[in-house]
Protein backbone atom coordinates (compact mmCIF):
# COMPACT_ATOMS: atom_id res chain seq x y z
CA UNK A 1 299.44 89.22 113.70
CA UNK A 2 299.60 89.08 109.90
CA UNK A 3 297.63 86.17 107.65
CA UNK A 4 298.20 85.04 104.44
CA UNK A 5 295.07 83.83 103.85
CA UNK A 6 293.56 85.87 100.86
CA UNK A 7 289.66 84.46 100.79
CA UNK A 8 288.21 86.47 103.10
CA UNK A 9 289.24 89.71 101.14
CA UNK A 10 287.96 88.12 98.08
CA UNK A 11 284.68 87.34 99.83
CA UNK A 12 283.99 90.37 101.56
CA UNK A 13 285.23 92.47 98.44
CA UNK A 14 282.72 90.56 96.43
CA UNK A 15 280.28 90.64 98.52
CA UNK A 16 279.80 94.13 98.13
CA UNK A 17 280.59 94.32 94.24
CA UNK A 18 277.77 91.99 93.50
CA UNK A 19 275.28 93.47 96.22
CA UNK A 20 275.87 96.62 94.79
CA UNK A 21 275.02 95.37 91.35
CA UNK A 22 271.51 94.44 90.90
CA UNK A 23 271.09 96.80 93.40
CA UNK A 24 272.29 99.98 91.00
CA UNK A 25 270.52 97.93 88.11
CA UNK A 26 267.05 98.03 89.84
CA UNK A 27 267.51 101.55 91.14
CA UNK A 28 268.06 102.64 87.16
CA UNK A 29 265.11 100.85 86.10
CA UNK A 30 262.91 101.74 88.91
CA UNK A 31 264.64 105.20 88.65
CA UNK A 32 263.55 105.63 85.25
CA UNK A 33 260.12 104.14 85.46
CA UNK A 34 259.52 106.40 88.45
CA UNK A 35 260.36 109.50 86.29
CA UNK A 36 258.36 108.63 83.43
CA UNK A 37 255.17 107.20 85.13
CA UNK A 38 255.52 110.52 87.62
CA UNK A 39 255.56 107.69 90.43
CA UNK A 40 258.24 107.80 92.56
CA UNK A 41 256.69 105.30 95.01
CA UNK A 42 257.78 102.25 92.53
CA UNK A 43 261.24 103.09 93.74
CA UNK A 44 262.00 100.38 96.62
CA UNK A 45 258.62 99.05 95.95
CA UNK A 46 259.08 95.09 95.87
CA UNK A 47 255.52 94.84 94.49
CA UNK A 48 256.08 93.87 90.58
CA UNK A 49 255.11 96.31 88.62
CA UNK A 50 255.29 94.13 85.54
CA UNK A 51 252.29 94.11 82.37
CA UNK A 52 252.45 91.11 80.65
CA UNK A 53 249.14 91.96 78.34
CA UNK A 54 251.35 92.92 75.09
CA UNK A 55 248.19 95.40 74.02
CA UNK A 56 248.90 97.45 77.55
CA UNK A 57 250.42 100.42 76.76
CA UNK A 58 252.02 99.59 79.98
CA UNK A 59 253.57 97.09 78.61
CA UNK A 60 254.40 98.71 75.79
CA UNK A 61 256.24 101.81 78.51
CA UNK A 62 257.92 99.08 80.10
CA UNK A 63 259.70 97.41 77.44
CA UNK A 64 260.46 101.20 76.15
CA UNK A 65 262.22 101.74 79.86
CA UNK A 66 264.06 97.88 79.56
CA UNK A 67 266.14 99.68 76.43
CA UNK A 68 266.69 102.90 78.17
CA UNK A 69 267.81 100.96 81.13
CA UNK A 70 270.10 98.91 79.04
CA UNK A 71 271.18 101.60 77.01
CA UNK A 72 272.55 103.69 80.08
CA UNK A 73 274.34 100.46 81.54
CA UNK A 74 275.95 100.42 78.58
CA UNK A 75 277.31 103.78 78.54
CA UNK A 76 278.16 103.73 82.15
CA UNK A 77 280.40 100.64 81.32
CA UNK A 78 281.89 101.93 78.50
CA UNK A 79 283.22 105.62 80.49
CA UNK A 80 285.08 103.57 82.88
CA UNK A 81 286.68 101.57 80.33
CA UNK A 82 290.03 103.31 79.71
CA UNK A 83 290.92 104.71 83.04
CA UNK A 84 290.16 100.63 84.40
CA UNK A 85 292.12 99.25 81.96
CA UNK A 86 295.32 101.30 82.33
CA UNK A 87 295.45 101.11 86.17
CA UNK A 88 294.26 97.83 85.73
CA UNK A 89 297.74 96.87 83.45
CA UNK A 90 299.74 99.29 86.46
CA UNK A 91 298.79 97.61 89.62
CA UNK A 92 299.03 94.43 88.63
CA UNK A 93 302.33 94.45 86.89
CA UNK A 94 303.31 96.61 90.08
CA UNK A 95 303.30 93.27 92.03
CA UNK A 96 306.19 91.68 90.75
CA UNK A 97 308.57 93.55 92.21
CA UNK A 98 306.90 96.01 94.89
CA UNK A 99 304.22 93.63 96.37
CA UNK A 100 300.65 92.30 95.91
CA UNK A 101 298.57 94.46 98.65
CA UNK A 102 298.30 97.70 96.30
CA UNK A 103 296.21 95.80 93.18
CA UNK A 104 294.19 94.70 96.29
CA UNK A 105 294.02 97.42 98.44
CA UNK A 106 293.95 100.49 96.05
CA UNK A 107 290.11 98.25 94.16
CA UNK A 108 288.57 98.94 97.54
CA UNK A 109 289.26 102.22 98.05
CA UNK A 110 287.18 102.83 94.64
CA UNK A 111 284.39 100.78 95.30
CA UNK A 112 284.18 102.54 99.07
CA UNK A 113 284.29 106.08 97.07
CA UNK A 114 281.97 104.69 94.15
CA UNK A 115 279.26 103.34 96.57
CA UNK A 116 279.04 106.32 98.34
CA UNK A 117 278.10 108.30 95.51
CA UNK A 118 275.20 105.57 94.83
CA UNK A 119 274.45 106.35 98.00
CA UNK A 120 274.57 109.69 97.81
CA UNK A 121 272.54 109.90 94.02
CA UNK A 122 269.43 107.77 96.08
CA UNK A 123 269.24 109.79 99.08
CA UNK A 124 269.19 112.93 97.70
CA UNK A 125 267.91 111.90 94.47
CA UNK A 126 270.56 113.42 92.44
CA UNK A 127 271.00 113.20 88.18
CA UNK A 128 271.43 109.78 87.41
CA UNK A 129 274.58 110.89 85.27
CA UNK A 130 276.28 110.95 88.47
CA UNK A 131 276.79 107.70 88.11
CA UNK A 132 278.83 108.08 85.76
CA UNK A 133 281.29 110.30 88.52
CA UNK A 134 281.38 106.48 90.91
CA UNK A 135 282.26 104.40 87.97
CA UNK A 136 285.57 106.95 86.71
CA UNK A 137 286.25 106.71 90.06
CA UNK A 138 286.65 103.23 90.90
CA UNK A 139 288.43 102.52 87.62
CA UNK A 140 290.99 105.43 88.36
CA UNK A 141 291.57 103.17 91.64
CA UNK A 142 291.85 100.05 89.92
CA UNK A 143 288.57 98.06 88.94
CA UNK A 144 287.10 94.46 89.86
CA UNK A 145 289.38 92.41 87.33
CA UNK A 146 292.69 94.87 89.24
CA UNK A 147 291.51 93.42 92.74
CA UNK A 148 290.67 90.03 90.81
CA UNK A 149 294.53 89.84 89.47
CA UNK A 150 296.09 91.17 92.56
CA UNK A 151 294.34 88.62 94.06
CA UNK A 152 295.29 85.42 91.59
CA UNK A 153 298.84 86.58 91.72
CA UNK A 154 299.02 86.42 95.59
CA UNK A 155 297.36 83.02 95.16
CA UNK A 156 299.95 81.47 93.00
CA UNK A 157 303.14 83.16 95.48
CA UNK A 158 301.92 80.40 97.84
CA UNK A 159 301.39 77.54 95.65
CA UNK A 160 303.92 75.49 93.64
CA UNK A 161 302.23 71.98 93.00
CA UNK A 162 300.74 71.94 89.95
CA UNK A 163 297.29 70.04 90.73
CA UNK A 164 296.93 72.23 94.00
CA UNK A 165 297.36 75.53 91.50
CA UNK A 166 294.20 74.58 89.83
CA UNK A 167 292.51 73.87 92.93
CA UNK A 168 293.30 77.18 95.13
CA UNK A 169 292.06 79.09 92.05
CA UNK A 170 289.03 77.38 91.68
CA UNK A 171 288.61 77.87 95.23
CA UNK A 172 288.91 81.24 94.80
CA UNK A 173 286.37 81.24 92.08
CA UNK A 174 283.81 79.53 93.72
CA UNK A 175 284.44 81.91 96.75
CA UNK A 176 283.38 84.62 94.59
CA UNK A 177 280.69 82.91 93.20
CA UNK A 178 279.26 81.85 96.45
CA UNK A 179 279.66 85.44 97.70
CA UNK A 180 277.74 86.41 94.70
CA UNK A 181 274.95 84.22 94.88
CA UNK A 182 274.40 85.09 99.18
CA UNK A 183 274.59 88.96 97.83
CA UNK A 184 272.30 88.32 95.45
CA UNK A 185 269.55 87.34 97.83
CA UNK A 186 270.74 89.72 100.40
CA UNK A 187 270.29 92.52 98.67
CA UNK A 188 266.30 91.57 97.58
CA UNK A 189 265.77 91.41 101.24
CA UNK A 190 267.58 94.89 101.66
CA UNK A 191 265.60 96.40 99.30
CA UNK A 192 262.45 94.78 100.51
CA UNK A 193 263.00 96.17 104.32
CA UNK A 194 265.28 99.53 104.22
CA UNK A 195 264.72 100.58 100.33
CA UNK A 196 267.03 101.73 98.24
CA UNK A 197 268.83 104.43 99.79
CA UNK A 198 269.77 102.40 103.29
CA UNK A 199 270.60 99.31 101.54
CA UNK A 200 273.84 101.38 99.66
CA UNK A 201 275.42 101.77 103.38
CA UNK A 202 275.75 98.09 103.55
CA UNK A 203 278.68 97.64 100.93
CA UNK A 204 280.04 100.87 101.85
CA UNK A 205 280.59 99.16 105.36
CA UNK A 206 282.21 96.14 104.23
CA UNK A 207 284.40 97.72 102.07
CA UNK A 208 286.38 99.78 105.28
CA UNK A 209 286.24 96.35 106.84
CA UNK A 210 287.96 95.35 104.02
CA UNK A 211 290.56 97.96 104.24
CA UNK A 212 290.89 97.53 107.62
CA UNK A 213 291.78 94.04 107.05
CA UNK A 214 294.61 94.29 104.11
CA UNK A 215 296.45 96.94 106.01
CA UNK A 216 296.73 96.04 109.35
CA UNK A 217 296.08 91.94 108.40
CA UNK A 218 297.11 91.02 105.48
CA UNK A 219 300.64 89.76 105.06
CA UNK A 220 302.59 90.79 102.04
CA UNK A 221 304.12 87.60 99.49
CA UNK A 222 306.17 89.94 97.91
CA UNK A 223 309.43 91.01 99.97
CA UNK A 224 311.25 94.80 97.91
CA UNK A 225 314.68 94.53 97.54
CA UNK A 226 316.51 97.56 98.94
CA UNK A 227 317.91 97.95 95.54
CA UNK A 228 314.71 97.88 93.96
CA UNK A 229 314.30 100.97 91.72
CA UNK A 230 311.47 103.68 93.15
CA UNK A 231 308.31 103.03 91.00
CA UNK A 232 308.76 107.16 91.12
CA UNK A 233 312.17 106.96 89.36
CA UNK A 234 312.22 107.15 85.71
CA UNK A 235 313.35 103.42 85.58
CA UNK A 236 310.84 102.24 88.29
CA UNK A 237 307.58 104.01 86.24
CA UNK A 238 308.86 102.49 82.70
CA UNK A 239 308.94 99.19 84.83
CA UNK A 240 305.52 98.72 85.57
CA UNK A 241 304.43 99.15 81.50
CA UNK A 242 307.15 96.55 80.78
CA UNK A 243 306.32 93.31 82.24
CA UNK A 244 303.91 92.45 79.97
CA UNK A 245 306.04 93.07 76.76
CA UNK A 246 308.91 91.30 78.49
CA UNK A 247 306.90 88.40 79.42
CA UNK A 248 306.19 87.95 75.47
CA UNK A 249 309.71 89.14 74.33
CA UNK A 250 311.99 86.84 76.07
CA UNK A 251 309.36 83.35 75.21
CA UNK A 252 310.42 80.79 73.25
CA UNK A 253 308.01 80.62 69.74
CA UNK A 254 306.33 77.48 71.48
CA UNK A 255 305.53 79.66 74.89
CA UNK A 256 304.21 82.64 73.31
CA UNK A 257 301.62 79.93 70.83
CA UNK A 258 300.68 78.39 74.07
CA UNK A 259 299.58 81.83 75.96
CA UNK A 260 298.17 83.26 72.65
CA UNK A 261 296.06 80.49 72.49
CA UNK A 262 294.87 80.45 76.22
CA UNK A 263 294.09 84.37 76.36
CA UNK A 264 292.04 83.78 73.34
CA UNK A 265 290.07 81.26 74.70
CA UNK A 266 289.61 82.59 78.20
CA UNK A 267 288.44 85.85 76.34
CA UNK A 268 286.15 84.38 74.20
CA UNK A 269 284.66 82.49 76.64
CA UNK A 270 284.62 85.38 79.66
CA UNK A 271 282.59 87.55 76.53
CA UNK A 272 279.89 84.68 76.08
CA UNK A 273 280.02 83.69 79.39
CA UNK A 274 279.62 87.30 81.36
CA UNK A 275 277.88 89.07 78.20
CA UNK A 276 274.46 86.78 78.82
CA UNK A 277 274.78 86.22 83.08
CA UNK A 278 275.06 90.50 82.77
CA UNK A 279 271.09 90.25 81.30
CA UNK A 280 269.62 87.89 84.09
CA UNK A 281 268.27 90.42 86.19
CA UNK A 282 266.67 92.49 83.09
CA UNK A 283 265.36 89.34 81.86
CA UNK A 284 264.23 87.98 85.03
CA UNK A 285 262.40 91.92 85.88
CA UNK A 286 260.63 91.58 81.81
CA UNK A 287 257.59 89.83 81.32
CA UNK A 288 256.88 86.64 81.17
CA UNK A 289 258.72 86.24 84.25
CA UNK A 290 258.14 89.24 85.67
CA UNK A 291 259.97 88.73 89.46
CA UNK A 292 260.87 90.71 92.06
CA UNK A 293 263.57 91.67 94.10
CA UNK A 294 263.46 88.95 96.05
CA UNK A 295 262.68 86.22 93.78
CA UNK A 296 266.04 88.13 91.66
CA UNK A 297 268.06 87.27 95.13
CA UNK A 298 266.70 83.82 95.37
CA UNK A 299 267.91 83.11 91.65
CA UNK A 300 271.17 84.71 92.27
CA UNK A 301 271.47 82.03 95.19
CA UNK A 302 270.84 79.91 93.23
CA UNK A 303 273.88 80.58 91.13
CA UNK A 304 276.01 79.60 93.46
CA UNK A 305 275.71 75.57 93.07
CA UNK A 306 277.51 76.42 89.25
CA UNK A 307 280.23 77.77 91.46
CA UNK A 308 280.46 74.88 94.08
CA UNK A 309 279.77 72.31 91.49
CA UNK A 310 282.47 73.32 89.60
CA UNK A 311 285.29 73.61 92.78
CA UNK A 312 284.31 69.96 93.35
CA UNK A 313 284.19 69.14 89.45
CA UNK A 314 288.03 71.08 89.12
CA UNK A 315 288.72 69.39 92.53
CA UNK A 316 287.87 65.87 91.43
CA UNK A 317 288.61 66.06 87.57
CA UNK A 318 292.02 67.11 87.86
CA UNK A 319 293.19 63.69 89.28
CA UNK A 320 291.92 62.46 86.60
CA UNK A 321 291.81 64.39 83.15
CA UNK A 322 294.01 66.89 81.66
CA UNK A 323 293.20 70.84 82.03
CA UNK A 324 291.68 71.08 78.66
CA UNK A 325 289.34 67.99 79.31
CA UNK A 326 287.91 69.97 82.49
CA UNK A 327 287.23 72.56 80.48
CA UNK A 328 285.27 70.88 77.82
CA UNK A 329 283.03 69.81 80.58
CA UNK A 330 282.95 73.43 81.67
CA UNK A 331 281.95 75.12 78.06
CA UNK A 332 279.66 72.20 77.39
CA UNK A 333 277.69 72.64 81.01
CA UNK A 334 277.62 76.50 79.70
CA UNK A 335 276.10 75.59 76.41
CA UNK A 336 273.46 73.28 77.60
CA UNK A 337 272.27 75.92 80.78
CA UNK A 338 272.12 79.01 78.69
CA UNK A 339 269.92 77.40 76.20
CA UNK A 340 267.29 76.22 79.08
CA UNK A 341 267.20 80.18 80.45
CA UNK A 342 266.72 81.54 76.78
CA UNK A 343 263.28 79.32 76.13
CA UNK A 344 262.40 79.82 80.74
CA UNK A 345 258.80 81.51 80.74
CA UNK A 346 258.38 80.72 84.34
CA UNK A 347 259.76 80.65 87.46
CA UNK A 348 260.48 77.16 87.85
CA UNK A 349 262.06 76.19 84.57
CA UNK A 350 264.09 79.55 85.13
CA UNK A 351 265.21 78.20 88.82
CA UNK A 352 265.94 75.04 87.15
CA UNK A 353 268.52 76.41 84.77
CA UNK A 354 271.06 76.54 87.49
CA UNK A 355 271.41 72.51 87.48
CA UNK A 356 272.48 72.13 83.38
CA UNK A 357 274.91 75.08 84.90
CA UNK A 358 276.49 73.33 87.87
CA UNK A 359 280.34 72.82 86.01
CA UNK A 360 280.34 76.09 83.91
CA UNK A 361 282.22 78.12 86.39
CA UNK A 362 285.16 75.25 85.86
CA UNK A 363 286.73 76.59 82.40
CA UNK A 364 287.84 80.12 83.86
CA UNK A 365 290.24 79.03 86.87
CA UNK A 366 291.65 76.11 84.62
CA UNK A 367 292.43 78.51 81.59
CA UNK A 368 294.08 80.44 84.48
CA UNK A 369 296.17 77.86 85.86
CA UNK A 370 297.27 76.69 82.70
CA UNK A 371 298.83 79.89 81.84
CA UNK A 372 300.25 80.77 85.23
CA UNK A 373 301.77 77.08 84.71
CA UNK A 374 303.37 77.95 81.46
CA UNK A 375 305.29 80.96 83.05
CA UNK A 376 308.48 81.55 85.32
CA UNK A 377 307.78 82.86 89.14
CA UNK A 378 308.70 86.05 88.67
CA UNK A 379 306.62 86.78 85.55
CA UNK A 380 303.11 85.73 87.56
CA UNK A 381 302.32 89.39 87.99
CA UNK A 382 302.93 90.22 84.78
CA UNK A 383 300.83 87.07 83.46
CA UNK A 384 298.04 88.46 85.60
CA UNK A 385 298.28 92.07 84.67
CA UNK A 386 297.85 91.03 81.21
CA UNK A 387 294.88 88.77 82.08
CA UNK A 388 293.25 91.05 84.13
CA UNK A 389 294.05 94.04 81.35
CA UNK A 390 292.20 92.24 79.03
CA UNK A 391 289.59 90.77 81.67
CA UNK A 392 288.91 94.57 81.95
CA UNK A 393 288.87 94.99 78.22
CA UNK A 394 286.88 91.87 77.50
CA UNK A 395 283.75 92.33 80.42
CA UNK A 396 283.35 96.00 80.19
CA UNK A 397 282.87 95.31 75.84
CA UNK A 398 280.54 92.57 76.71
CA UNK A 399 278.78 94.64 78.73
CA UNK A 400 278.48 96.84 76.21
CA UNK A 401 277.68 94.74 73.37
CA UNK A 402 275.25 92.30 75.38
CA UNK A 403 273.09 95.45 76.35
CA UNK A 404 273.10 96.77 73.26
CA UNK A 405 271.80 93.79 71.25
CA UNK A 406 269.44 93.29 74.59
CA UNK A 407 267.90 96.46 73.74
CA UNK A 408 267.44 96.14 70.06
CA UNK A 409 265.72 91.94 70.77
CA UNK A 410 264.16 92.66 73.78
CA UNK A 411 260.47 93.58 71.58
CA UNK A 412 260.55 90.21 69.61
CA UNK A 413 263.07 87.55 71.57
CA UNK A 414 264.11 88.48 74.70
CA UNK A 415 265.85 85.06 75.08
CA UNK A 416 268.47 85.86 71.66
CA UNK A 417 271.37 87.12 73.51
CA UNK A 418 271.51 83.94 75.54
CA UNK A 419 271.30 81.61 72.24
CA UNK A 420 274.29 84.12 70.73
CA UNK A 421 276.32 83.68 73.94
CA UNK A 422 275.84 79.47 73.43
CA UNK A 423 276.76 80.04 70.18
CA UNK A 424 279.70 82.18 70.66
CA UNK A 425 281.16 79.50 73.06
CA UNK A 426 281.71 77.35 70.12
CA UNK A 427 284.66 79.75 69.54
CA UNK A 428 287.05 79.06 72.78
CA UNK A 429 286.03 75.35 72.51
CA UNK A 430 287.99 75.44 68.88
CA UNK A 431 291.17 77.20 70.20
CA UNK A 432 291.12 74.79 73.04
CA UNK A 433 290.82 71.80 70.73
CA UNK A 434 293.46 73.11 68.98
CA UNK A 435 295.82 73.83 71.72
CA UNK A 436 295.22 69.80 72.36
CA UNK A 437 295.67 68.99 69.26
CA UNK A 438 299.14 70.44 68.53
CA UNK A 439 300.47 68.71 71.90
CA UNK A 440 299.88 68.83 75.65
CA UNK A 441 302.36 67.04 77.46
CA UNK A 442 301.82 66.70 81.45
CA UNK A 443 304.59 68.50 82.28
CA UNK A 444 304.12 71.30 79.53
CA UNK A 445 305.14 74.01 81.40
CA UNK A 446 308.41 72.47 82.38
CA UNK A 447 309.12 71.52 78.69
CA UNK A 448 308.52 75.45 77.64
CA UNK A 449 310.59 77.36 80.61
CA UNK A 450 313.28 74.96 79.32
CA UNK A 451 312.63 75.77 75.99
CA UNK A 452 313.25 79.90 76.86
CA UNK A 453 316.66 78.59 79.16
CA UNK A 454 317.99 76.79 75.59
CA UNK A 455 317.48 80.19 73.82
CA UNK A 456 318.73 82.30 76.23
CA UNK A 457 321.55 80.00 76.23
CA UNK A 458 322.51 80.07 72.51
CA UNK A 459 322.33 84.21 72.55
């Protein structure tokens, strides 16, 4: 029996991404603190071992291990960036005319193969630069924003109503944000009861259920023509690397404005938007806060309201407002949230920045409908491989640029890198204001495939 029902992929497959996360990022620290103190009990310890006395020269070792911790993130990111981003801009555009299930399948097979080299790194403590081994890995295999656009693309094969396209990708958003938030908390209880070399079996288990579900489940959107050309044929490979161009090539002046504009914005705001929610868990382990892994789950639950509130904010705003509206309310929810978390000393107010946050999930999924709206059927794989190409780009530089200006505030404002990211968001609210301003007719994306027809037309 085959399904085309997408959402539990997404939710199992991000289950495991973002239980594996804090869970590599408090194995580093604790790693590293471990090794330096010359006590390797504070690995899996869920006692804080915070200082907040500034004249401790604990405190003092501490903040020292926050930029070494940050600093290695950083590289880690950056060594899978080029191998991610060119299978990420192959799988994708691979959709369009051989089928959806490899940009989805192929992302699990490298997180299976990534976590269990985590796994293997904790339990026989192992160099931490064999880390560096799992990420290659999974971004030779395709990488989170390659599953991500796989994903998006099989979403919009199914739907064809306009108003329903922004809801079924919101929907998937806020499945991935929900799935987020429960493997946020999960894995602080994991930690807590098996440490951390038991708690990396758990994604490594969902991810063959996973597998196990796309092949033998999962039914494909995408049907190969018989005269389709092998993607090992000369013809077939130079395929794949020209969707994206030919997507661009063969717009109309208007329809190439209209995505330039959109992939600006939804970059911009993806950098300030990912860039500071990357630096909650550091923040949240630094003093004055000073939590544990369990109170770093909790928040992480927490997170999940900005991902329901904004399903039902896309779900009720789009019967009445136009996309850009929505995501005004979006970048302004952002803006308001991120400044509450930078001035948070304690737990409470730090809880509490989730509720200014509830609609800040929304702009994402709208920027994405909008574009897949603006484009023909067949060019929604390419449209996604170039989103998720520069999704890739975009989060793994954030990553890299976040951490780094992390690690040089850290001793004198921890809370800086969340006042840049509200600042930065200023940017993608322009281009969007723009984009309105030069005209947004409801039916835009009629008015623009006709626009390519009439050119075609007069060639």
């Amino acid at each position: 029996m085959k399904f085309r029902r997408v959402e539990p992929v997404v939710a199992i497959y991000c289950f495991a991404t973002f239980f594996t996360f804090p869970l590599m990022q408090q194995y580093v620290y604790y790693r590293m603190l471990g090794e330096e103190s010359n006590v390797s009990s504070l690995i899996g310890d869920n006692v804080s071992q915070c200082k907040t006395n500034e004249s401790d020269p604990v405190f003092i070792h501490q903040k020292e291990v926050q930029k070494k911790a940050s600093s290695f993130s950083s590289t880690l990111d950056l060594s899978a960036l080029i191998p991610s981003l060119v299978m990420t801009l192959i799988l994708v555009s691979y959709g369009d005319h051989h089928g959806r299930k490899a940009s989805i399948f192929l992302p699990c097979i490298g997180g299976l193969l990534s976590v269990c080299i985590y796994c293997l790194t904790a339990f026989f403590y192992l160099p931490l630069e064999m880390l560096y081994l799992a990420v290659i890995l999974s971004g030779l295999l395709g990488s989170f924003a390659t599953f991500l656009g796989g994903c998006f693309s099989y979403i919009t094969d199914l739907t064809k109503d306009d108003r329903q396209k922004n809801i079924h990708i919101a929907l998937l958003d806020m499945v991935l944000g929900v799935s987020s938030g429960v493997a946020g908390i999960a894995s602080g209880y994991f930690i807590k009861q098996l440490g951390f070399q038991w708690s990396f079996l758990i994604p490594a288990l969902l991810y063959l259920i996973n597998i196990g579900y796309i092949v033998f489940f999962l039914e494909e959107t995408v049907q190969r023509s018989e005269f389709q050309q092998s993607v090992l044929s000369k013809k077939g490979f130079l395929e794949l690397f020209s969707g994206v161009f030919m997507l661009f090539r063969n717009s109309s002046c208007k329809k190439r404005l209209v995505l330039v504009l959109l992939l600006l914005a939804f970059m911009l705001y993806l950098f300030a938007n990912f860039g500071a929610v990357s630096l909650f868990t550091l923040y949240e382990l630094d003093a004055p806060l000073c939590w544990d892994s369990v109170l770093i789950g909790w928040g992480s639950a927490f997170s999940t309201l900005t991902f329901v509130g904004s399903f039902l904010g896309v779900y009720l705003f789009s019967r009445c407002l136009k996309d850009p509206y929505i995501v005004f309310i979006g970048m302004a929810s952002w803006v308001g949230g991120i400044i509450m978390a930078a001035f948070s000393t304690t737990t409470i107010s730090m809880m509490l920045v989730r509720i200014p946050l509830m609609f800040a999930a929304m702009p994402l999924p709208v920027l994405r409908s909008m574009m897949s709206k603006v484009v023909l059927e067949g060019e929604q794989g390419a449209l996604f491989a170039c989103i998720a190409c520069l999704e890739s780009l975009t989060g793994i530089l954030t990553l890299v640029v976040f951490n780094a200006i992390y690690a040089g505030t850290v001793l004198w404002f921890p809370g800086f890198s969340f006042l840049l990211s509200a600042g930065l968001c200023l940017l993608p609210f322009g281009i969007v204001w723009i984009y309105l301003c030069i005209g947004y007719p409801e039916r835009g994306h009629v008015l623009l495939i006709n626009d390519r027809t009439g050119n075609e037309e007069e060639i």
